[in-house]
Protein backbone atom coordinates (compact mmCIF):
# COMPACT_ATOMS: atom_id res chain seq x y z
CA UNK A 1 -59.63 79.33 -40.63
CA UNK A 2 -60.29 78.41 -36.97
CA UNK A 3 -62.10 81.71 -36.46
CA UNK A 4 -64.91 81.62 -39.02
CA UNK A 5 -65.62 77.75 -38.03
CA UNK A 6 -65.98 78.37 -34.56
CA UNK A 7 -69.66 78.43 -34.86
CA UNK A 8 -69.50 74.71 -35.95
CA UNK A 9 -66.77 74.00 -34.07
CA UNK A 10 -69.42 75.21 -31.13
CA UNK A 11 -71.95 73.12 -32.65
CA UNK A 12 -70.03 70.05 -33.10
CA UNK A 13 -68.64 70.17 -29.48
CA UNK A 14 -72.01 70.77 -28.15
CA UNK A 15 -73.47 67.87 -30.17
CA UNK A 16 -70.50 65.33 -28.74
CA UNK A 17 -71.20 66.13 -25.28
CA UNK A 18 -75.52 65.79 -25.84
CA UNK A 19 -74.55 62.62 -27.33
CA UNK A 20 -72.29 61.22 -24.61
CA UNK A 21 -74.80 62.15 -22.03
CA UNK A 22 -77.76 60.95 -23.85
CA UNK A 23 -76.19 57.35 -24.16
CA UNK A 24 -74.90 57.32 -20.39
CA UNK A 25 -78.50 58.45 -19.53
CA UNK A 26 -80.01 55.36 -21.96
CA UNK A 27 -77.92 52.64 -20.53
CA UNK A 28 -79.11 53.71 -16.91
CA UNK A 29 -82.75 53.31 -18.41
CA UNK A 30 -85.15 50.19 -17.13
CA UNK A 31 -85.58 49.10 -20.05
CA UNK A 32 -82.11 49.33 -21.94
CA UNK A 33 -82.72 46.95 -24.59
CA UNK A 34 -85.41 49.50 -26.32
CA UNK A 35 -82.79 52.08 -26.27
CA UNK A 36 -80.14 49.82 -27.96
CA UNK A 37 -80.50 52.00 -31.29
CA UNK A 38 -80.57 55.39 -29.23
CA UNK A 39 -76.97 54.24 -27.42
CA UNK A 40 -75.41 53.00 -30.59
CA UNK A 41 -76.72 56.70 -32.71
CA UNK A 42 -75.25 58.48 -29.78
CA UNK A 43 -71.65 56.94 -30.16
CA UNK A 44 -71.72 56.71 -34.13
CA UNK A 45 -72.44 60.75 -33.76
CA UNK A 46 -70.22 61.71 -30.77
CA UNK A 47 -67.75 60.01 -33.15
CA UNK A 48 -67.94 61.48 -36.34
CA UNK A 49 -68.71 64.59 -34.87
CA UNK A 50 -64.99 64.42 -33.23
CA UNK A 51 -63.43 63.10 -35.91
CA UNK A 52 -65.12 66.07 -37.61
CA UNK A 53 -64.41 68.49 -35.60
CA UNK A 54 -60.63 67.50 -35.00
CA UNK A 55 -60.32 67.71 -38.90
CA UNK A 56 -61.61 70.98 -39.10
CA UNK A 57 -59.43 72.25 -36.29
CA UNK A 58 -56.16 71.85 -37.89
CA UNK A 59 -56.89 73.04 -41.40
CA UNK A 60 -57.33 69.33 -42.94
CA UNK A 61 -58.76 69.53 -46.28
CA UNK A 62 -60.31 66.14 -45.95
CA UNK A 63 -62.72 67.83 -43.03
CA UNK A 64 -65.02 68.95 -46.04
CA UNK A 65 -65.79 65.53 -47.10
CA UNK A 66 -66.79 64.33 -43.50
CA UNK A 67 -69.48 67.27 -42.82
CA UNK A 68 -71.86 65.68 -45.24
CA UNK A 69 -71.72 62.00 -43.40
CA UNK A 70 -71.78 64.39 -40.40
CA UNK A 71 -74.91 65.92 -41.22
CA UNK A 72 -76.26 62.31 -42.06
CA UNK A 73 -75.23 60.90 -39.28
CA UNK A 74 -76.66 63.86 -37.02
CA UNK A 75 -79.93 63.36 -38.66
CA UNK A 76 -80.53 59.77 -37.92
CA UNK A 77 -79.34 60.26 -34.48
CA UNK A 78 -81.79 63.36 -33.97
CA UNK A 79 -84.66 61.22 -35.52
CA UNK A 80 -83.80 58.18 -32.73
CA UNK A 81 -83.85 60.34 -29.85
CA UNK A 82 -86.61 62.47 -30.67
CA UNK A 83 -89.17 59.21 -30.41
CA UNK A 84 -88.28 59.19 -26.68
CA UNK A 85 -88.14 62.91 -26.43
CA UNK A 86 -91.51 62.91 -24.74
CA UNK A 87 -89.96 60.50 -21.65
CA UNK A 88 -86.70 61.04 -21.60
CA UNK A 89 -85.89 64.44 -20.78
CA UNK A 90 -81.58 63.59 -22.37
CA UNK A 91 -83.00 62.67 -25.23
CA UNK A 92 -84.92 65.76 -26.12
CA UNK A 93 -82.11 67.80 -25.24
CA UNK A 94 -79.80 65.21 -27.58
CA UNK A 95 -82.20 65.62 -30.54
CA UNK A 96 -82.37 69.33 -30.07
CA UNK A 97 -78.37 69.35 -30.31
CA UNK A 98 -78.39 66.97 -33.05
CA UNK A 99 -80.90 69.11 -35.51
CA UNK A 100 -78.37 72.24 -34.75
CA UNK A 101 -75.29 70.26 -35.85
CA UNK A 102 -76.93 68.73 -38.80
CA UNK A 103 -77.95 72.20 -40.24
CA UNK A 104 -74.30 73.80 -39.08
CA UNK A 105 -72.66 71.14 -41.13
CA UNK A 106 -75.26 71.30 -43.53
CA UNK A 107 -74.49 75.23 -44.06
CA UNK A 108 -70.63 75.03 -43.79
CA UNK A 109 -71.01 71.89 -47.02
CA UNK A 110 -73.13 74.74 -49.14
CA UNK A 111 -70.57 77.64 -48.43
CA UNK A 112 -68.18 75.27 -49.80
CA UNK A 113 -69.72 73.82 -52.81
C-alpha cells in the first residue's frame, strides 16, 4: 500500500510544506490584510492535505473519501495564490505545488472509482 502511494504521499508532503511557507511569507507581507484569503487557503490545505496524507499512510479506508475534498481544496488554494503569483515569488511556487497535488489526488480518486 505505502509503496504505490508514495507518489502522492510525495505530492501531498510537498504541497503542506508550499503551503506553510506561502502563509508565513503572506503574513510578513505590507499589506497583510489583502492576503487574508491567501493565509487562510494555505492552512485549510496544509490541513487537509495532512490529514490526508496521515490517512493514507496507515492503510485507513476512509483516506479515499478525503482525496476528493483534497483535490477541492488544492484547487481553490492554487487559484488564490496564483493572483499574486506575479509579486510574490511563495506564492507562485505555492500554486505550482497546489495544481500537482490537486491532479495527484485527482488521479489516485479515478484509479479507485
Amino acid at each position: 500500500m505505502h509503496a504505490q502511494n508514495q507518489s502522492l504521499l510525495d505530492a501531498l508532503n510537498a504541497c503542506i510544506a508550499s503551503c506553510e511557507h506561502c502563509a508565513t511569507a503572506c503574513l510578513q507581507e505590507p499589506n497583510v490584510q489583502m492576503m487574508a484569503r491567501c493565509i487562510q487557503l494555505d492552512r485549510d490545505c496544509a490541513d487537509i492535505c495532512a490529514l490526508t496524507a496521515r490517512l493514507l499512510a496507515r492503510g485507513s479506508e476512509h483516506a479515499q473519501h478525503l482525496l476528493r475534498e483534497c483535490a477541492e481544496v488544492c484547487k481553490a488554494c492554487g487559484d488564490e495564490c496564483e493572483k499574486h503569483a506575479a509579486h510574490m515569488e511563495h506564492c507562485r511556487e505555492c500554486a505550482e505545488a497546489c495544481r500537482r497535488c490537486e491532479e495527484a489526488c485527482r488521479q489516485a480518486v479515478s484509479v479507485t472509482a
